[in-house]
Protein backbone atom coordinates (compact mmCIF):
# COMPACT_ATOMS: atom_id res chain seq x y z
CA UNK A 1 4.39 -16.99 18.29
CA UNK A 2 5.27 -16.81 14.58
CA UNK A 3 5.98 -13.46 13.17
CA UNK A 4 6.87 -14.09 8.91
CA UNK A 5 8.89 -11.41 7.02
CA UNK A 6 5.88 -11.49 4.81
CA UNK A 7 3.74 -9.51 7.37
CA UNK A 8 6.23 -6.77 7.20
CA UNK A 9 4.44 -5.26 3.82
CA UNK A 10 1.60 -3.03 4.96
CA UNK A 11 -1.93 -4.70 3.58
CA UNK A 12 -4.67 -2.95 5.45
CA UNK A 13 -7.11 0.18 4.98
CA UNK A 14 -7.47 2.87 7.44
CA UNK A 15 -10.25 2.40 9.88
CA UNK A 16 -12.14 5.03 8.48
CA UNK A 17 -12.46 3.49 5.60
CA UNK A 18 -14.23 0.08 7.25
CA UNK A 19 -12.99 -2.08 4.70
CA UNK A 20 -12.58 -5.73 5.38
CA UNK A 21 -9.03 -6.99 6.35
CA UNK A 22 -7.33 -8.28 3.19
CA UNK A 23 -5.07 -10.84 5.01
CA UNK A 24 -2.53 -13.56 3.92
CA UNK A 25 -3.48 -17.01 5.12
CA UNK A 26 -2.34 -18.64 8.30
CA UNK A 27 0.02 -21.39 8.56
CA UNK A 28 -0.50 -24.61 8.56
CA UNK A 29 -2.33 -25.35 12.77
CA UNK A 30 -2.09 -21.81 13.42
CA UNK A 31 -4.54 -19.11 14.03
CA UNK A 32 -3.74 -15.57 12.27
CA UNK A 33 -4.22 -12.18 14.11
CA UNK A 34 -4.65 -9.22 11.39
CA UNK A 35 -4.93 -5.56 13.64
CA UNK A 36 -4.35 -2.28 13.18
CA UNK A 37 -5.31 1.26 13.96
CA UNK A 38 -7.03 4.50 13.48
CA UNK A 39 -6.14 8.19 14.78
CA UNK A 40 -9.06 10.89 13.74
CA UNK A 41 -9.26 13.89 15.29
CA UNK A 42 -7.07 12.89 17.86
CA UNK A 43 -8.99 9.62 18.83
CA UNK A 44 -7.24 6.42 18.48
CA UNK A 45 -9.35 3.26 18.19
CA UNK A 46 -7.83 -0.57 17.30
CA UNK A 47 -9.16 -3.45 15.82
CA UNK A 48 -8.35 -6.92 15.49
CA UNK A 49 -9.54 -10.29 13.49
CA UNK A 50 -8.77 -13.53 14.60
CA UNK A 51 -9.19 -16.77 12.09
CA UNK A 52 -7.61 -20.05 12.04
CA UNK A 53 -5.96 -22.27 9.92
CA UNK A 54 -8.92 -22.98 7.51
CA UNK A 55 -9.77 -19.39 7.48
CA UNK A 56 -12.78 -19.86 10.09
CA UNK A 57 -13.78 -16.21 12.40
CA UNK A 58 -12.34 -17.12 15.79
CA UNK A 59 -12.97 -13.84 17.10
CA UNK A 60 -13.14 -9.98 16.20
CA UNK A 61 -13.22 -7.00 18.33
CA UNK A 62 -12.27 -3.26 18.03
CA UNK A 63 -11.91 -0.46 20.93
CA UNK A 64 -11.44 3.23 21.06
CA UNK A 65 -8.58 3.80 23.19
CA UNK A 66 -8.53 7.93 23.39
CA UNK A 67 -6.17 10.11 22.74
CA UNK A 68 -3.34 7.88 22.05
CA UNK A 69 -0.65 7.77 19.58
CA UNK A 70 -1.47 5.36 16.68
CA UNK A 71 1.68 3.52 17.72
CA UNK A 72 -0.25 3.04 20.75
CA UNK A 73 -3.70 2.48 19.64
CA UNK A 74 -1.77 -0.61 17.32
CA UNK A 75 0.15 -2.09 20.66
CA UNK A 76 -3.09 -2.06 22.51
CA UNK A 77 -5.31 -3.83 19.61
CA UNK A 78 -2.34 -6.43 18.85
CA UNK A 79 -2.56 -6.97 22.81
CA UNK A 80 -6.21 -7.65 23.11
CA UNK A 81 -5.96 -10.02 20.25
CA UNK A 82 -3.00 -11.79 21.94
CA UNK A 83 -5.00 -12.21 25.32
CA UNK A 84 -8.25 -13.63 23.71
CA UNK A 85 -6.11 -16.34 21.73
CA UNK A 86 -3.87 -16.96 24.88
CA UNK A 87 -7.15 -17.44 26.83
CA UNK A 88 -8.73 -20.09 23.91
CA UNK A 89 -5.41 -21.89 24.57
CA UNK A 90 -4.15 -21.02 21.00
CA UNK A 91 -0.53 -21.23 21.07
CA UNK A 92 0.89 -21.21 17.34
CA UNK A 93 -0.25 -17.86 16.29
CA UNK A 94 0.41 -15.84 13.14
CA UNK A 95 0.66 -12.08 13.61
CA UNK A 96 -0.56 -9.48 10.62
CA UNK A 97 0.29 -5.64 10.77
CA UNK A 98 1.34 -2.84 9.12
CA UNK A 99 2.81 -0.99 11.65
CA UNK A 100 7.03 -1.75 11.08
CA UNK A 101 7.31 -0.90 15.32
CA UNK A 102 5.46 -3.12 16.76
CA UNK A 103 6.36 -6.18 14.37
CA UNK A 104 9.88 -5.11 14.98
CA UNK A 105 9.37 -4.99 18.47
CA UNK A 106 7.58 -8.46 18.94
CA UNK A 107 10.41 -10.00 16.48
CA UNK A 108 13.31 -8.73 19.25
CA UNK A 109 11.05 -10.01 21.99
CA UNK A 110 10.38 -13.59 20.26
């Protein structure tokens, strides 16, 4: 799992907005997960994007997860992604977010 400096500088729109992700190529045989998440009203949801190398959809998805913290609804929409590229047997993966905690987190982990 590759997690680039680059990713650190927030590039998405708020959920509410429903904007397309605005994401930075992936590298060279990887596949790129862009997520992030929403808090309205006290109602979390996540979404992710998954594309690979050449910039072809792999996968999207998006979940309401409650009344969670953002910090939460982020974790949980990064996690998803993870598990549907572990499961497609991608192993060189790109991650995109703008939340600083869990890239932080996942660059002490890795």
């Amino acid at each position: 799992m590759h997690v680039d400096r680059r990713l650190l500088h927030g590039v998405f729109s708020p959920l509410n907005h429903l904007q397309p992700f605005r994401e930075m190529p992936p590298s060279l045989r990887f596949v790129k997960i862009n997520f992030e998440g929403s808090l309205i009203n006290s109602s979390a949801a996540g979404r992710f994007i998954i594309r690979d190398w050449t910039r072809k959809l792999i996968k999207t998805g998006g979940t309401s997860y409650g009344q969670v913290s953002i910090l939460v609804a982020e974790a949980r929409a990064l996690r998803d992604a993870v598990k549907i590229a572990a499961q497609a047997d991608y192993n060189k993966i790109d991650i995109e977010g703008d939340n600083l905690i869990v890239i932080y987190a996942l660059r002490w982990k890795f």
